[in-house]
Protein backbone atom coordinates (compact mmCIF):
# COMPACT_ATOMS: atom_id res chain seq x y z
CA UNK A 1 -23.85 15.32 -35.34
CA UNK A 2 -20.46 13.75 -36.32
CA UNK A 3 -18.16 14.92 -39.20
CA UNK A 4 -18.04 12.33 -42.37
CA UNK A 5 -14.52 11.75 -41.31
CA UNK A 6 -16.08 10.10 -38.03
CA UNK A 7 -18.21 8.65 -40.15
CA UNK A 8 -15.99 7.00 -42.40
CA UNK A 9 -13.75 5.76 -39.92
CA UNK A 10 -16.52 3.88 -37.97
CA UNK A 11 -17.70 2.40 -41.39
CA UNK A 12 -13.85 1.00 -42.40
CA UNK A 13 -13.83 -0.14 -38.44
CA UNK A 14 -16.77 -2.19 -39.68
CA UNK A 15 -15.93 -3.73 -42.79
CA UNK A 16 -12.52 -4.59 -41.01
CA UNK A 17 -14.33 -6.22 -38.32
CA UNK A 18 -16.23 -8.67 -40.98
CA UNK A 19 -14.08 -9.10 -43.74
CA UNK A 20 -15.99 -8.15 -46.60
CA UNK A 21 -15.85 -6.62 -49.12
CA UNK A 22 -17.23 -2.68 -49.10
CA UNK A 23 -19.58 -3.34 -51.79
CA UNK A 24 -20.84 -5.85 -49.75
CA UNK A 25 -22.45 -3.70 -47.84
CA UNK A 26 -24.03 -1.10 -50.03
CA UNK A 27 -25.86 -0.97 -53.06
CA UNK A 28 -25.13 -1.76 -56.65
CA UNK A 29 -24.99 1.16 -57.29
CA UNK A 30 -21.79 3.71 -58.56
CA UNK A 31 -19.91 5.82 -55.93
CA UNK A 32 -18.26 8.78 -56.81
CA UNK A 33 -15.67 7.91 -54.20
CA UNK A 34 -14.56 5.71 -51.82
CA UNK A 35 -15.96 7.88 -49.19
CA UNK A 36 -19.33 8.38 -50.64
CA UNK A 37 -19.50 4.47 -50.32
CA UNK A 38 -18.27 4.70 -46.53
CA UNK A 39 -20.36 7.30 -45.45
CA UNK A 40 -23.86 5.15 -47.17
CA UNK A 41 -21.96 2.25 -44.91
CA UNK A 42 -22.72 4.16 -41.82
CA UNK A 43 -25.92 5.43 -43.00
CA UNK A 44 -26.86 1.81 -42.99
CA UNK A 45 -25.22 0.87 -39.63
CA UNK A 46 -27.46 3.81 -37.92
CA UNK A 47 -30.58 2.89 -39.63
CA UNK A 48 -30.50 -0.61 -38.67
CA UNK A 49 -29.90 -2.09 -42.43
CA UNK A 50 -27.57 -4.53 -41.21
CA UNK A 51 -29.49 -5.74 -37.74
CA UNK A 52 -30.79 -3.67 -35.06
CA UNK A 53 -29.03 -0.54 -33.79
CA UNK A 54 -29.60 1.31 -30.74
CA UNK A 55 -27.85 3.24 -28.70
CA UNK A 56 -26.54 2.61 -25.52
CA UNK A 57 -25.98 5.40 -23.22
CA UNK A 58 -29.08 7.80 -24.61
CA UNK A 59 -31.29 9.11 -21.21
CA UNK A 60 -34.82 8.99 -20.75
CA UNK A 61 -37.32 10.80 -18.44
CA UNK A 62 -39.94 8.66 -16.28
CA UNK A 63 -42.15 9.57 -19.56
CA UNK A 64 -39.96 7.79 -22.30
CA UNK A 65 -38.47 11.71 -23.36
CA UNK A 66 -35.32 11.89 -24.40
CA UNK A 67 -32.68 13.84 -22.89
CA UNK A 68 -29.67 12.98 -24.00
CA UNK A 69 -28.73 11.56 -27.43
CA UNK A 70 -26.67 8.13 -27.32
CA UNK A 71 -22.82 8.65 -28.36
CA UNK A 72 -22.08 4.96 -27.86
CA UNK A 73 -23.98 2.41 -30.27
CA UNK A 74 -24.55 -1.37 -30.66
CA UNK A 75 -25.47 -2.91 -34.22
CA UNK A 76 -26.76 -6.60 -34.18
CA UNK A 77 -25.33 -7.60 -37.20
CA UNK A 78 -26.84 -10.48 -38.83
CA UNK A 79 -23.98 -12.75 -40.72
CA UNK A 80 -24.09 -13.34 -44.22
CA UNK A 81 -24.15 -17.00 -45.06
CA UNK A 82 -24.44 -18.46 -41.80
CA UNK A 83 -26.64 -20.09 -39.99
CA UNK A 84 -30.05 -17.69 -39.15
CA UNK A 85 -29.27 -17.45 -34.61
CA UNK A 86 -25.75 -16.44 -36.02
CA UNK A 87 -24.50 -12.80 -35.45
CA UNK A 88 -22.32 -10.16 -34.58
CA UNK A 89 -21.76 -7.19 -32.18
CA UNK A 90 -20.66 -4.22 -33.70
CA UNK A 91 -19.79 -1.17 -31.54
CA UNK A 92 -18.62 2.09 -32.21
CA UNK A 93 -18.89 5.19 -30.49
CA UNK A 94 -19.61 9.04 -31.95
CA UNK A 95 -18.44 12.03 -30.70
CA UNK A 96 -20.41 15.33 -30.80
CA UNK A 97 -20.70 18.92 -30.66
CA UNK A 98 -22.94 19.24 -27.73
CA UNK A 99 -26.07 21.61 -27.74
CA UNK A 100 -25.79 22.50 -24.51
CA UNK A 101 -29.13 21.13 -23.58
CA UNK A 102 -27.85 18.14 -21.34
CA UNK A 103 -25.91 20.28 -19.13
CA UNK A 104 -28.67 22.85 -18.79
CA UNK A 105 -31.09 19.64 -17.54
CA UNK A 106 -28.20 19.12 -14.98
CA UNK A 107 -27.75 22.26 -13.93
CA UNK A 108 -31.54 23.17 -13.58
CA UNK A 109 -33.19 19.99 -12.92
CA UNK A 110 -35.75 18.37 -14.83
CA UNK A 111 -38.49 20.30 -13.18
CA UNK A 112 -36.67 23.31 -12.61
CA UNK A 113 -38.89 26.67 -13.38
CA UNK A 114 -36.82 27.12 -16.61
């Protein structure tokens, strides 16, 4: 899981990239801060409030399992007053603290007697 201070950055990347304003893109509703609002920016981004997000680089297992979390996303965004087939590519990336559990799948194979 990233820190909020990953989080906030990616979410001022964002409004950068479109020109808004913040409260654009969140609710009505008071912030305490400025980063409260940022962080419910990226809450938004990852939960596909703006268009669809997915990640990019997550692994899979013949069976659809997942084996490694994505750290690199994609958000569809859709664009606010414009026409409906128009939209935008957001992309950020995320940096972890890894569990450990991707390089033990390496190391021992998926089928490994583990």
């Amino acid at each position: 899981m990233n820190d909020d201070n990953q989080k906030i950055q990616i979410a001022k990347n964002f409004e950068e990239l479109h020109q808004a304003p913040c409260s654009m893109w969140t609710d009505a509703k008071d912030y305490e801060t400025d980063d409260d609002r940022y962080i419910a920016i990226y809450d938004n981004l990852m939960m596909g409030v703006y268009g669809d997000c997915f990640g990019v680089n997550a692994e899979y297992d013949e069976d659809g399992e997942l084996l490694s979390e994505a750290t690199e996303y994609e958000v569809q965004v859709d664009q606010f007053g414009a026409t409906p087939d128009s939209n935008d590519v957001f992309c950020f990336e995320i940096s972890c603290v890894l569990s450990g559990g991707s390089r033990f799948i390496e190391d021992n194979g998926r089928f490994g007697d583990w």
